[in-house]
PDB file of N, CA and C in Angstrom:
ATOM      1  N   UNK A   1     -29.945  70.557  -9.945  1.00  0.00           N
ATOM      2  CA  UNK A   1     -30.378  71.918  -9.735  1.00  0.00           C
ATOM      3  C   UNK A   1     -31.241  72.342 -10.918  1.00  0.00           C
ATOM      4  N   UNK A   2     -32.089  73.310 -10.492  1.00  0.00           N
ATOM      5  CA  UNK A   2     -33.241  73.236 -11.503  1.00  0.00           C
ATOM      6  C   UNK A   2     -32.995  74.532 -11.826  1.00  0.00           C
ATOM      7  N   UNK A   3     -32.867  75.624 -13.118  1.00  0.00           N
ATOM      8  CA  UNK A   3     -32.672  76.537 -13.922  1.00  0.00           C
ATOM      9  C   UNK A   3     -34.430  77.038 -14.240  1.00  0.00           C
ATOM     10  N   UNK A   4     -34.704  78.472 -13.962  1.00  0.00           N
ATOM     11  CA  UNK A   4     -35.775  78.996 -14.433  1.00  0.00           C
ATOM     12  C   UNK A   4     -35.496  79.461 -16.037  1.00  0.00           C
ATOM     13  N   UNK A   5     -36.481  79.144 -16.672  1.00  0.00           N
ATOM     14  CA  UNK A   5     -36.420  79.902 -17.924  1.00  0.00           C
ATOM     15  C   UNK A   5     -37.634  80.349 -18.472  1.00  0.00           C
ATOM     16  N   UNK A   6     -37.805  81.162 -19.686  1.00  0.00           N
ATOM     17  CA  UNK A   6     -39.303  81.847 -19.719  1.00  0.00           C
ATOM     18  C   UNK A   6     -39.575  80.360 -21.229  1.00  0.00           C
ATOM     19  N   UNK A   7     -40.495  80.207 -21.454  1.00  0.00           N
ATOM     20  CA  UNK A   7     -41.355  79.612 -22.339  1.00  0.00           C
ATOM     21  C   UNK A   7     -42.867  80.072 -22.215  1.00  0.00           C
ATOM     22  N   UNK A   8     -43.000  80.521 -23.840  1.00  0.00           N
ATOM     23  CA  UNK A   8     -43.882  80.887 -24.209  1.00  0.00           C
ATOM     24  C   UNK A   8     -45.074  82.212 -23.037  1.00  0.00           C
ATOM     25  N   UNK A   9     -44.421  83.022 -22.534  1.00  0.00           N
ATOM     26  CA  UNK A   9     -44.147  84.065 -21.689  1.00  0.00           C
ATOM     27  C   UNK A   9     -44.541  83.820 -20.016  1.00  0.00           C
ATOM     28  N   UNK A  10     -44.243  82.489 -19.890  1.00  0.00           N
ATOM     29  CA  UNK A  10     -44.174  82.004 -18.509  1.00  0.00           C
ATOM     30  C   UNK A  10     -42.558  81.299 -18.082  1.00  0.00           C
ATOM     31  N   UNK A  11     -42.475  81.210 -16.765  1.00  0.00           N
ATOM     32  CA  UNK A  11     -41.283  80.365 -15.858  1.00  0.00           C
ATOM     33  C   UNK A  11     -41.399  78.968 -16.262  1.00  0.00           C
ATOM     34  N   UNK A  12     -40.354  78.218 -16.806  1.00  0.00           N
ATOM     35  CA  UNK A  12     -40.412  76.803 -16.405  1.00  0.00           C
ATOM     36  C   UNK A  12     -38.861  76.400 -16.119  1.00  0.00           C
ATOM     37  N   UNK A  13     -39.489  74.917 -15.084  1.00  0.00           N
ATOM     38  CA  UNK A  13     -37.977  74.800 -15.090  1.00  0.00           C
ATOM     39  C   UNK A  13     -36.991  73.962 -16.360  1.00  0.00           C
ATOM     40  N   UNK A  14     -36.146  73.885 -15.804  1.00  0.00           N
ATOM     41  CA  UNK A  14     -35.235  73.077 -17.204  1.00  0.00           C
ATOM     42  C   UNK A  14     -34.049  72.508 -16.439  1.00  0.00           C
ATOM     43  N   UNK A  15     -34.208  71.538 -16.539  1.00  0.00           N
ATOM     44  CA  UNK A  15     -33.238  70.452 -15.633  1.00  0.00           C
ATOM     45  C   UNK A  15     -32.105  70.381 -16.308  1.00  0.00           C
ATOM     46  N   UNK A  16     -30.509  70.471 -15.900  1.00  0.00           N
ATOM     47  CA  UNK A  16     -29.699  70.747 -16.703  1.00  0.00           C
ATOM     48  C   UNK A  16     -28.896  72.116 -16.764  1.00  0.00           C
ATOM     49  N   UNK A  17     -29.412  73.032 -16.333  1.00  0.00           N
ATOM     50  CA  UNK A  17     -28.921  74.132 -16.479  1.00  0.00           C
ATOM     51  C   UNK A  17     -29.603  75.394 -17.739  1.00  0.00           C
ATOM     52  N   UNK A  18     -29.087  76.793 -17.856  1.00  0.00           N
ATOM     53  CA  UNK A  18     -29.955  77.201 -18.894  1.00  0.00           C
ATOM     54  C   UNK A  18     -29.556  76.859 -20.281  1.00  0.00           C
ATOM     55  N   UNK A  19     -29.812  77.586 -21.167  1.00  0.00           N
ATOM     56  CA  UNK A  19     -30.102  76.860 -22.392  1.00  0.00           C
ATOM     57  C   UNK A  19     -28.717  77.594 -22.772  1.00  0.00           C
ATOM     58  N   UNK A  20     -28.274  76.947 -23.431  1.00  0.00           N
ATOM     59  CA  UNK A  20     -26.777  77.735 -24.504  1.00  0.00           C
ATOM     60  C   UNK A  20     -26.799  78.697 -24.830  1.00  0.00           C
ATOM     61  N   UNK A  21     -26.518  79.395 -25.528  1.00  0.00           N
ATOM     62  CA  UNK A  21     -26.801  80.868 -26.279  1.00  0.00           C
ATOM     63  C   UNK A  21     -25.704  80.531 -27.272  1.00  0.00           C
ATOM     64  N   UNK A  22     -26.584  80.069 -28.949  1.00  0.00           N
ATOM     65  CA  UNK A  22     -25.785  79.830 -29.785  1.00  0.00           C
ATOM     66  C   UNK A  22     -26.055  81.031 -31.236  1.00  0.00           C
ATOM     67  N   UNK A  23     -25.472  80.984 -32.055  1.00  0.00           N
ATOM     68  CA  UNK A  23     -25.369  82.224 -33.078  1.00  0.00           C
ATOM     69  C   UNK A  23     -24.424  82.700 -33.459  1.00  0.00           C
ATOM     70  N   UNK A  24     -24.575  83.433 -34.690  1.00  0.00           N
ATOM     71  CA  UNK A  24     -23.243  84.434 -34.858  1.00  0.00           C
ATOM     72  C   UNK A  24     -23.721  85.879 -34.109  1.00  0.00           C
ATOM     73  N   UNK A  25     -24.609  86.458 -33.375  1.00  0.00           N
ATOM     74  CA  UNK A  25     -24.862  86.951 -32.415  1.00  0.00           C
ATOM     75  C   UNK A  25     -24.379  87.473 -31.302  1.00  0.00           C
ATOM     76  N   UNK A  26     -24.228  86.384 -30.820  1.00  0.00           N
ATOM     77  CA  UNK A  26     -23.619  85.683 -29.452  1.00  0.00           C
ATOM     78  C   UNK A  26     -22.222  85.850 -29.535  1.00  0.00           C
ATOM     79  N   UNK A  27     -21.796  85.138 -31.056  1.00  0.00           N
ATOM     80  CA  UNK A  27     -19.864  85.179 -30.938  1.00  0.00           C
ATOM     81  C   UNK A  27     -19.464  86.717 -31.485  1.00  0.00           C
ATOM     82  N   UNK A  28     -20.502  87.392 -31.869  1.00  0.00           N
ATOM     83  CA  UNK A  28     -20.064  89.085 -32.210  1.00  0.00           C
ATOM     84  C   UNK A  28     -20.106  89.857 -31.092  1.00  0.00           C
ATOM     85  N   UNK A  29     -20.869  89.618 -30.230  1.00  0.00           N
ATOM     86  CA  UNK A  29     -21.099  90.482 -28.781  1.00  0.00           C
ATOM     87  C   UNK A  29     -19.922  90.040 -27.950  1.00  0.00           C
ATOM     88  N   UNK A  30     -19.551  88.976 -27.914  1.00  0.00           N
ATOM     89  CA  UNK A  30     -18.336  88.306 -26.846  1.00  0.00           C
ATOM     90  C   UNK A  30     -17.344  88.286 -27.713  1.00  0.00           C
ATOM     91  N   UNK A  31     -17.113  88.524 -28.941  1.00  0.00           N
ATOM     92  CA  UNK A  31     -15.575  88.107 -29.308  1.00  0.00           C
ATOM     93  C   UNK A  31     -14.721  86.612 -29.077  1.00  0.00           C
ATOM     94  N   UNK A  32     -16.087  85.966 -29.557  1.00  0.00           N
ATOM     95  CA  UNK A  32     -15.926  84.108 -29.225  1.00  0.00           C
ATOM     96  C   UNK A  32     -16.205  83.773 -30.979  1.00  0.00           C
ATOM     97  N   UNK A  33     -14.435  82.865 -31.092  1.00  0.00           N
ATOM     98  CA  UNK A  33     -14.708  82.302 -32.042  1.00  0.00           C
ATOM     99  C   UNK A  33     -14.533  80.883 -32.029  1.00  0.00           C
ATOM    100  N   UNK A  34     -15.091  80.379 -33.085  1.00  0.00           N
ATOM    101  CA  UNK A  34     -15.442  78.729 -31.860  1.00  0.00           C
ATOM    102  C   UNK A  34     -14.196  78.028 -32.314  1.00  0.00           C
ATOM    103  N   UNK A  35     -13.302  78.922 -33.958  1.00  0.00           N
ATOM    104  CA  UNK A  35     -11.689  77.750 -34.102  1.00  0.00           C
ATOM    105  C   UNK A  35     -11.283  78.084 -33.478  1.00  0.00           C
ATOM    106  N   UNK A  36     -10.795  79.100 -32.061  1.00  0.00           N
ATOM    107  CA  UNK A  36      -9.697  79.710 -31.772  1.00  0.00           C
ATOM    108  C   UNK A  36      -9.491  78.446 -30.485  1.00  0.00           C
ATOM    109  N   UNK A  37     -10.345  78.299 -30.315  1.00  0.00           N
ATOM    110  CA  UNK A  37     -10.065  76.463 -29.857  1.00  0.00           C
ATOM    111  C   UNK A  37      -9.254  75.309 -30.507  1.00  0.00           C
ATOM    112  N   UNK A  38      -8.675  75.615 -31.296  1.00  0.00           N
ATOM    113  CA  UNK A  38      -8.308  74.288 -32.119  1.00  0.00           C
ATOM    114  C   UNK A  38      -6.845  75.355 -32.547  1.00  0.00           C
ATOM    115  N   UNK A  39      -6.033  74.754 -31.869  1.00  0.00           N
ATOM    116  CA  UNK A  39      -4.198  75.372 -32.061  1.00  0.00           C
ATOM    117  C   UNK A  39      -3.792  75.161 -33.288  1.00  0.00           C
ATOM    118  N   UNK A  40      -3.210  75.755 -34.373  1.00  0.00           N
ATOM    119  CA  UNK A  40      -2.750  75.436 -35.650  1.00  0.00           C
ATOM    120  C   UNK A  40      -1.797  74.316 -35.420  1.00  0.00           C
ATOM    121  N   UNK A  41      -1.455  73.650 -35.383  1.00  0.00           N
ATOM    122  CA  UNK A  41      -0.497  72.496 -35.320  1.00  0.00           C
ATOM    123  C   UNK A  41       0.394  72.396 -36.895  1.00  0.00           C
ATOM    124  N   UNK A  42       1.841  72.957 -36.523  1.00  0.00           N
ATOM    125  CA  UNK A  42       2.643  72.956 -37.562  1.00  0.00           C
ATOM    126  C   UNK A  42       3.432  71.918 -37.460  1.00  0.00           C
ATOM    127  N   UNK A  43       3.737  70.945 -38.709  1.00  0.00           N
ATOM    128  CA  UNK A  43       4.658  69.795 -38.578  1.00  0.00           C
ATOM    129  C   UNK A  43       5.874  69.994 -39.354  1.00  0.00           C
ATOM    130  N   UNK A  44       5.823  71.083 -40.494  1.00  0.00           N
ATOM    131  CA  UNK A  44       6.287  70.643 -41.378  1.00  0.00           C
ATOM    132  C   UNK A  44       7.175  72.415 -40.808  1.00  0.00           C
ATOM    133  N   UNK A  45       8.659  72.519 -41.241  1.00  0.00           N
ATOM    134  CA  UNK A  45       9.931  73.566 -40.906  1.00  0.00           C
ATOM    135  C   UNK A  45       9.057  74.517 -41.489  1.00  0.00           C
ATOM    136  N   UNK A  46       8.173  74.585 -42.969  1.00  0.00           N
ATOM    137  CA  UNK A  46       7.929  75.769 -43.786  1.00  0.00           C
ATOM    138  C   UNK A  46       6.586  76.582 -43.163  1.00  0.00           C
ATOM    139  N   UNK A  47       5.745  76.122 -41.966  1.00  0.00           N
ATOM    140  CA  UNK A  47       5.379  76.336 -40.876  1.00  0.00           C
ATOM    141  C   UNK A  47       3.480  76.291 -41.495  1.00  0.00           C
ATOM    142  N   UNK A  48       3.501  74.957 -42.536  1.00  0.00           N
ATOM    143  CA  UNK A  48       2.520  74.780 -43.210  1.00  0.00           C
ATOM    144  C   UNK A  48       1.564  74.012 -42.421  1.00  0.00           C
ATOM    145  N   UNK A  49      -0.092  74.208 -41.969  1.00  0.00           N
ATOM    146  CA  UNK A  49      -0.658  72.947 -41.075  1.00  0.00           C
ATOM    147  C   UNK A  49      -0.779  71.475 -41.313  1.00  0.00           C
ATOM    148  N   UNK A  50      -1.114  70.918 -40.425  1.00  0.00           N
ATOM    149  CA  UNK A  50      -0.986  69.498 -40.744  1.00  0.00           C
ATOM    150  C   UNK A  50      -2.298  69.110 -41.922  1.00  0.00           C
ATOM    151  N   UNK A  51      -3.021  69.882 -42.063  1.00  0.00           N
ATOM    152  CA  UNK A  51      -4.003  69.519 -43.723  1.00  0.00           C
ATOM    153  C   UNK A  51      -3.249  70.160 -44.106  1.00  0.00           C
ATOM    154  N   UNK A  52      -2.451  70.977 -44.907  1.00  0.00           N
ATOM    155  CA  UNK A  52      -1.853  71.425 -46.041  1.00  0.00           C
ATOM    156  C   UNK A  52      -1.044  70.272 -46.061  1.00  0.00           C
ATOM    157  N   UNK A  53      -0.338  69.914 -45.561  1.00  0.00           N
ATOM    158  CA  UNK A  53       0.607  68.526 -45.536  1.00  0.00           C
ATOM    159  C   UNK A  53      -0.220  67.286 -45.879  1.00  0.00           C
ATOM    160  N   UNK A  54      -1.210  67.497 -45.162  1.00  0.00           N
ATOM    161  CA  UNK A  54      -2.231  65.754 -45.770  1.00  0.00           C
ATOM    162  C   UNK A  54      -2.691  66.033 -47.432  1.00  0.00           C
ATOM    163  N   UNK A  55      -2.804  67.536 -47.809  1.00  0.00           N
ATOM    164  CA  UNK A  55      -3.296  67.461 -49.068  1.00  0.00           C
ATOM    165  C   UNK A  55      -2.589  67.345 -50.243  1.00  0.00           C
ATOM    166  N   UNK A  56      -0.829  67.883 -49.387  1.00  0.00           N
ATOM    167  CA  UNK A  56       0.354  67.465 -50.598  1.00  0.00           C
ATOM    168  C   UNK A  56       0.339  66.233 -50.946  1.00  0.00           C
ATOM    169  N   UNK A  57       0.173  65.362 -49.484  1.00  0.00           N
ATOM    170  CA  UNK A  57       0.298  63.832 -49.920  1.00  0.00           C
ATOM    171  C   UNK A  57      -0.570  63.383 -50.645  1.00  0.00           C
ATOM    172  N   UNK A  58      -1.773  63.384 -50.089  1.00  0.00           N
ATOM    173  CA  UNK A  58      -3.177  63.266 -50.852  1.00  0.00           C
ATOM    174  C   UNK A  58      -2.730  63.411 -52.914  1.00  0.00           C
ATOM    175  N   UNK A  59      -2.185  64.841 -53.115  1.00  0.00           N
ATOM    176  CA  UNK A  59      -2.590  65.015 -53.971  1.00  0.00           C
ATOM    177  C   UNK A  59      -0.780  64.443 -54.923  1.00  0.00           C
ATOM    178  N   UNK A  60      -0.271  64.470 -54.323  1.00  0.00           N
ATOM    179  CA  UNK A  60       0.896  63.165 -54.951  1.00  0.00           C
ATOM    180  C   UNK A  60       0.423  62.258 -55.362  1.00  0.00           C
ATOM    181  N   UNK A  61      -0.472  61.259 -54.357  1.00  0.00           N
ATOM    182  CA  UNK A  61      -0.076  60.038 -53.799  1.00  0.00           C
ATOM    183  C   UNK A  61      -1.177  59.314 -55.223  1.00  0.00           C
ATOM    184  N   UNK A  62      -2.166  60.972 -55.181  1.00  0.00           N
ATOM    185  CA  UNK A  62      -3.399  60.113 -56.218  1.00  0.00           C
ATOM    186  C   UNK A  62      -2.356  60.208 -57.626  1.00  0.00           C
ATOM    187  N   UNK A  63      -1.605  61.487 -57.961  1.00  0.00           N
ATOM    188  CA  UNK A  63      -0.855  61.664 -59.514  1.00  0.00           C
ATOM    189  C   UNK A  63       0.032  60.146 -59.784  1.00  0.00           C
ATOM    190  N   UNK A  64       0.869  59.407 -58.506  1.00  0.00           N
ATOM    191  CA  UNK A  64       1.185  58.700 -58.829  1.00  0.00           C
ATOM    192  C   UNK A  64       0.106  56.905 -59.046  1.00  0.00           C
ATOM    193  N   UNK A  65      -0.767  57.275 -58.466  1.00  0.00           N
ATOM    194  CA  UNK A  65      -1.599  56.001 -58.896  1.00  0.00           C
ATOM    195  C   UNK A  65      -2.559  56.609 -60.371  1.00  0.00           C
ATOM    196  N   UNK A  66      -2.537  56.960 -60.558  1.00  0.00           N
ATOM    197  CA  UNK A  66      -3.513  57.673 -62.193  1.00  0.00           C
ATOM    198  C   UNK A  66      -1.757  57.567 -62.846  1.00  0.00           C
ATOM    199  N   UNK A  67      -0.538  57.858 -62.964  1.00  0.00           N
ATOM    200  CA  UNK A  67       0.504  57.357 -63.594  1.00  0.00           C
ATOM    201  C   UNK A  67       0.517  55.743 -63.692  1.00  0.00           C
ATOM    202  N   UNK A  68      -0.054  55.003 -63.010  1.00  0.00           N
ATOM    203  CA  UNK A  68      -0.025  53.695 -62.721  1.00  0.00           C
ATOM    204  C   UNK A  68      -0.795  53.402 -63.547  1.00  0.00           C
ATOM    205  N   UNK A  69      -2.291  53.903 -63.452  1.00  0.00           N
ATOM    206  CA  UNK A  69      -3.381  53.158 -63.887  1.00  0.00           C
ATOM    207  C   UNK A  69      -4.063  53.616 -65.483  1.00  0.00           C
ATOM    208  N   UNK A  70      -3.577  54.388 -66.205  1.00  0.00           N
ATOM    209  CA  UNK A  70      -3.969  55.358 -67.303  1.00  0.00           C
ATOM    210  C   UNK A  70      -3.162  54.993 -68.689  1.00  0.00           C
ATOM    211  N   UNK A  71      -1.635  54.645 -68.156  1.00  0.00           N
ATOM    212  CA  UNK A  71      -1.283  53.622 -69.727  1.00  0.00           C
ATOM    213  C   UNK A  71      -1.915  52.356 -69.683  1.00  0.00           C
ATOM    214  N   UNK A  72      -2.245  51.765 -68.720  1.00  0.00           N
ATOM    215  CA  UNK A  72      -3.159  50.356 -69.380  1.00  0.00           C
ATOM    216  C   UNK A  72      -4.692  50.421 -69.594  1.00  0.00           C
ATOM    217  N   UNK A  73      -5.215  51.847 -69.000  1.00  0.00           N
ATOM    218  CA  UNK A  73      -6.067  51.855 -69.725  1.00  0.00           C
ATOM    219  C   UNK A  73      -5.999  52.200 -70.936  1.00  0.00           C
ATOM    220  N   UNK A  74      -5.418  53.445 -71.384  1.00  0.00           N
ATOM    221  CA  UNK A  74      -5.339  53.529 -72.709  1.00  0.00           C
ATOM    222  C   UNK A  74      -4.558  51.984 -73.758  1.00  0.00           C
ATOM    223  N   UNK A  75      -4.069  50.792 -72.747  1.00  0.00           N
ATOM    224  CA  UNK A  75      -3.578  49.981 -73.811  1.00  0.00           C
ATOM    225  C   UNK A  75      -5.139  49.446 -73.898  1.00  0.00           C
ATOM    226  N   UNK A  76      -5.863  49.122 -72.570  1.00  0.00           N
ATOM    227  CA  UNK A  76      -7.134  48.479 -73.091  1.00  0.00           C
ATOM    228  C   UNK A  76      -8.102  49.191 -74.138  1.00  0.00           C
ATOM    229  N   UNK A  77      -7.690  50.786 -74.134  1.00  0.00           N
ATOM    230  CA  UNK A  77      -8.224  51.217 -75.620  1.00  0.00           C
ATOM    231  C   UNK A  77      -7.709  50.959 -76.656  1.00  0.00           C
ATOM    232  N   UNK A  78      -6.844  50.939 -76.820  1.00  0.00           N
ATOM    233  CA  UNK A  78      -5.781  50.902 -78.362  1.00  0.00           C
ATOM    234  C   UNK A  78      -6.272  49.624 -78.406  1.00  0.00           C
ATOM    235  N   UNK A  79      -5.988  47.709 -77.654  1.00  0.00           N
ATOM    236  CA  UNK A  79      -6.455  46.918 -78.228  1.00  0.00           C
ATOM    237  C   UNK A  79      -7.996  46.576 -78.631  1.00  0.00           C
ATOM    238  N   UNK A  80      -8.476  47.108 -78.275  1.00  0.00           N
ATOM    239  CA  UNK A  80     -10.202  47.533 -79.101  1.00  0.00           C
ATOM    240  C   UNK A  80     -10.180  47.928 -79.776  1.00  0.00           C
ATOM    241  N   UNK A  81      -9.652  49.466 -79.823  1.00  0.00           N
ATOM    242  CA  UNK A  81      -9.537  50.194 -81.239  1.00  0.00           C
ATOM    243  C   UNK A  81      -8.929  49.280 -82.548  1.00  0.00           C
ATOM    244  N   UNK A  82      -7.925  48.793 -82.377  1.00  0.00           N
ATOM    245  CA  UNK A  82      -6.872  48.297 -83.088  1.00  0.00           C
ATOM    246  C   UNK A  82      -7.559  46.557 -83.604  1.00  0.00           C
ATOM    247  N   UNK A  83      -8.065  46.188 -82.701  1.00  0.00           N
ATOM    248  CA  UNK A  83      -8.657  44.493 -82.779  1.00  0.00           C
ATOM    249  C   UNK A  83      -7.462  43.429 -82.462  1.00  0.00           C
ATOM    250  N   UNK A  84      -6.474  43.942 -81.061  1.00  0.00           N
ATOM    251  CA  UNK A  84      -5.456  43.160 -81.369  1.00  0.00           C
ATOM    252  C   UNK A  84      -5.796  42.379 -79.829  1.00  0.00           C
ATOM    253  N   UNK A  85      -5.232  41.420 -79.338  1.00  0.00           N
ATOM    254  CA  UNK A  85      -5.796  41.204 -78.394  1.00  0.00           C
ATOM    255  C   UNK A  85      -5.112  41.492 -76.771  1.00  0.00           C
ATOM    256  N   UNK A  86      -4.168  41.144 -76.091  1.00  0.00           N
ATOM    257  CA  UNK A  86      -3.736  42.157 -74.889  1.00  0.00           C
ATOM    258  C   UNK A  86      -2.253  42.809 -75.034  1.00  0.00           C
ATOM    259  N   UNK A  87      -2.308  42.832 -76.385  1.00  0.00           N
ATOM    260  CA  UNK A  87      -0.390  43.562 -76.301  1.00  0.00           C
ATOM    261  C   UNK A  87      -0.089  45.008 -75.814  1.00  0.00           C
ATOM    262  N   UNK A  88      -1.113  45.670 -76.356  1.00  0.00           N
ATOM    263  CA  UNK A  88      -1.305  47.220 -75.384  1.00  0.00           C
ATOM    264  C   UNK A  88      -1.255  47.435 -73.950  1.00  0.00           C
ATOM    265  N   UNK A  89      -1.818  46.385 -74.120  1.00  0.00           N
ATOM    266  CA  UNK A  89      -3.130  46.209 -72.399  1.00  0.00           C
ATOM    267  C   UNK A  89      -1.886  46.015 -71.679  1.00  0.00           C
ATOM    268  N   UNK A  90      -0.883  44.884 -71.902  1.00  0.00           N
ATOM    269  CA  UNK A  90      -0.189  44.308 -71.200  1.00  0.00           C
ATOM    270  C   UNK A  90       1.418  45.112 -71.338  1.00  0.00           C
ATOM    271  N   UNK A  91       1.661  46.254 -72.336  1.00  0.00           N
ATOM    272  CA  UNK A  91       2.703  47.195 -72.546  1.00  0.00           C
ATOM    273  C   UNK A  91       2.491  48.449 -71.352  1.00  0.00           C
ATOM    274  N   UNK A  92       0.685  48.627 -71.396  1.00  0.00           N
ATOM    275  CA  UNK A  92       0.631  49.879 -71.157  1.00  0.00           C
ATOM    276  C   UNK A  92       0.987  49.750 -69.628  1.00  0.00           C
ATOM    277  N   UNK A  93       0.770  48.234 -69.067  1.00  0.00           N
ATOM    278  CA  UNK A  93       0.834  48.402 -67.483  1.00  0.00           C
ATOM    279  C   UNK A  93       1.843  47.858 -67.609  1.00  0.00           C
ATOM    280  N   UNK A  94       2.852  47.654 -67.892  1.00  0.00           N
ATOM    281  CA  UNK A  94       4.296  47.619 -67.671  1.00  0.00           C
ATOM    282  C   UNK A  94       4.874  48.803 -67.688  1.00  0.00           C
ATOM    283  N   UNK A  95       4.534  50.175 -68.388  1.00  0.00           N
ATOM    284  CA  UNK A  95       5.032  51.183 -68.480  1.00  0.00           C
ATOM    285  C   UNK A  95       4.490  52.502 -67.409  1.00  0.00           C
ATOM    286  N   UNK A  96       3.025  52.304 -67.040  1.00  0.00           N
ATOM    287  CA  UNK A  96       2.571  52.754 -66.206  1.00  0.00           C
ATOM    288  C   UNK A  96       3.558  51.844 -64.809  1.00  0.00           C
ATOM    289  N   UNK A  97       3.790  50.959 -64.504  1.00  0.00           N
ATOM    290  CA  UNK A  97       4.094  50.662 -63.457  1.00  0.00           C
ATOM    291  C   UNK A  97       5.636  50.743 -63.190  1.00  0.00           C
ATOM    292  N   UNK A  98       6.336  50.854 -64.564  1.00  0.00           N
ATOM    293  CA  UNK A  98       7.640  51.772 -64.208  1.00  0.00           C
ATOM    294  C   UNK A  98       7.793  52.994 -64.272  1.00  0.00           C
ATOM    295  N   UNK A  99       6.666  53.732 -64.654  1.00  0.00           N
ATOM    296  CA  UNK A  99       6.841  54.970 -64.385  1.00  0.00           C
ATOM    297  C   UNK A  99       6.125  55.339 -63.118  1.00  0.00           C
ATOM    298  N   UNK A 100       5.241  54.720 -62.021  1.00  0.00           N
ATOM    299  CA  UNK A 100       4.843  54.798 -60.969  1.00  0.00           C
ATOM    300  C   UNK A 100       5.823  54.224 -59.596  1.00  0.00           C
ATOM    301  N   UNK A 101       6.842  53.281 -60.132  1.00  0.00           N
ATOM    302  CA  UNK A 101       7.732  52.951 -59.273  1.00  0.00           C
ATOM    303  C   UNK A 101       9.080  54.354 -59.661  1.00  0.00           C
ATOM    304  N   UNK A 102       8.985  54.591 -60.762  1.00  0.00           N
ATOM    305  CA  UNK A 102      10.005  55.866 -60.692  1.00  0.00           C
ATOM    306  C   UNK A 102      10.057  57.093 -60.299  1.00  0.00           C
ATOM    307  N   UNK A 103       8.921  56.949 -60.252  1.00  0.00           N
ATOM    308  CA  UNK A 103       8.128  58.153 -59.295  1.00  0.00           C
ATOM    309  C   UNK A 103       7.932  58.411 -57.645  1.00  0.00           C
ATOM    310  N   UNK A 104       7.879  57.373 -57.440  1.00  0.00           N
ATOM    311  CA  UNK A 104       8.117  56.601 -56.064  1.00  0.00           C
ATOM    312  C   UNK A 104       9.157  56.756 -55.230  1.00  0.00           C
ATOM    313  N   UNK A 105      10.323  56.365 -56.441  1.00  0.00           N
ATOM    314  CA  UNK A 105      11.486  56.793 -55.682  1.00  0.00           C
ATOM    315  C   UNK A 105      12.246  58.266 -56.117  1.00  0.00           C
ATOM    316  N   UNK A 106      11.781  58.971 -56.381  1.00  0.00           N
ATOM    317  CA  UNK A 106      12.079  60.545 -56.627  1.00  0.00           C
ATOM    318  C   UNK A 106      11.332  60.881 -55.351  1.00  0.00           C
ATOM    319  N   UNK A 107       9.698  60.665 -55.243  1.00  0.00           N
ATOM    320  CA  UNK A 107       9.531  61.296 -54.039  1.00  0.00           C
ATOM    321  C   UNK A 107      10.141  60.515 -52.676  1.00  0.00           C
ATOM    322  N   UNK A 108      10.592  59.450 -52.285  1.00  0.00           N
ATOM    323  CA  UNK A 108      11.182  59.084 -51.077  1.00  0.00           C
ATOM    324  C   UNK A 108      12.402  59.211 -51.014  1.00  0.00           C
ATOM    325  N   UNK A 109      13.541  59.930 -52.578  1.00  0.00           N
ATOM    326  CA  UNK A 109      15.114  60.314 -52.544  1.00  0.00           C
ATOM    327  C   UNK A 109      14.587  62.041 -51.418  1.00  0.00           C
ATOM    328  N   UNK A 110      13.650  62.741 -52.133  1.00  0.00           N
ATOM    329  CA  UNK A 110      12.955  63.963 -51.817  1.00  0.00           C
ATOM    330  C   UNK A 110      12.807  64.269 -50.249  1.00  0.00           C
ATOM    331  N   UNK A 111      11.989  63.175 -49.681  1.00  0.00           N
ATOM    332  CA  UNK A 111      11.667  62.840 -48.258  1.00  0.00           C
ATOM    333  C   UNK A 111      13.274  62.919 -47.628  1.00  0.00           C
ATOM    334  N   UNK A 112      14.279  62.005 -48.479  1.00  0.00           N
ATOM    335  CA  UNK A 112      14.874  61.860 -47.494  1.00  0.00           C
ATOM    336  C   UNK A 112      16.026  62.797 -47.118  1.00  0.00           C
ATOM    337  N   UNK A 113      15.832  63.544 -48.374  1.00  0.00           N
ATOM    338  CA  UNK A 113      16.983  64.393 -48.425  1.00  0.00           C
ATOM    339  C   UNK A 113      16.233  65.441 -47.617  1.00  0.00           C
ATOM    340  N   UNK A 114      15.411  65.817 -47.400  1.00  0.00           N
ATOM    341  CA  UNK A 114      14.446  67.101 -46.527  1.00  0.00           C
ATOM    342  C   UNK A 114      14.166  66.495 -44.672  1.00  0.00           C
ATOM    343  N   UNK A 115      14.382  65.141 -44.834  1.00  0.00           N
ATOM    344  CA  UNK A 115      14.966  64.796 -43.901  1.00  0.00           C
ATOM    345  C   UNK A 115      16.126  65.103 -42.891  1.00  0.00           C
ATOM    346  N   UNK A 116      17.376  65.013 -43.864  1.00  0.00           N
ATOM    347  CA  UNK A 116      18.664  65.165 -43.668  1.00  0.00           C
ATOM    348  C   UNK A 116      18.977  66.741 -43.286  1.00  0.00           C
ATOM    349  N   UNK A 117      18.190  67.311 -44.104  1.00  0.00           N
ATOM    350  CA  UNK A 117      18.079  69.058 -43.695  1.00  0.00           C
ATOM    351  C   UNK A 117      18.194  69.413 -42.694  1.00  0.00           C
TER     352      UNK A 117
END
């Protein structure tokens, strides 16, 4: 079915139907907003959306890998600084990686007890 429309102050047709009517215009005259399409989706009891929840994890998930990865860098500084050769290097990621596994399990005792709730 073929749709009349004006171009350039004549009729043409337009195959498809007419043209959209897009703007903030358009959604002020109708009272159309284009999220009210998209349902808040709550997962979590404290009735937070599912991105506030991806960004807790998100922003855990990076504190515990920078706990991981930040004492061996600083050991790979100290043995430069120092001129010694990997005893830092090799302290600092032993200590970063027990304090990233201890961390680990505080947040999955956390999970599970909010679980149990």
């Amino acid at each position: 079915m073929l749709h009349r429309r004006v171009v350039a102050g004549r009729e043409a047709d337009r195959p498809g139907g007419p043209r959209p009517t897009h703007g903030a215009n358009y959604c002020q005259k109708n009272g159309y907003n284009p999220f009210d399409r998209v349902p808040a989706v709550t997962t979590e009891p404290d009735g937070r959306s599912a991105l506030a929840v991806a960004l807790s994890w998100v922003s855990t998930l990076t504190t515990v890998a920078l706990e991981m990865a930040l004492p061996c860098l600083a050991g790979v500084w100290l043995d430069r600084r120092l001129g010694t050769r990997i005893v830092f290097t090799v302290l600092g990621a032993m200590g970063g990686l027990a304090l990233g596994v201890y961390h680990l399990i505080k947040i999955a005792a956390a999970q599970n007890k909010r679980r149990k709730n």
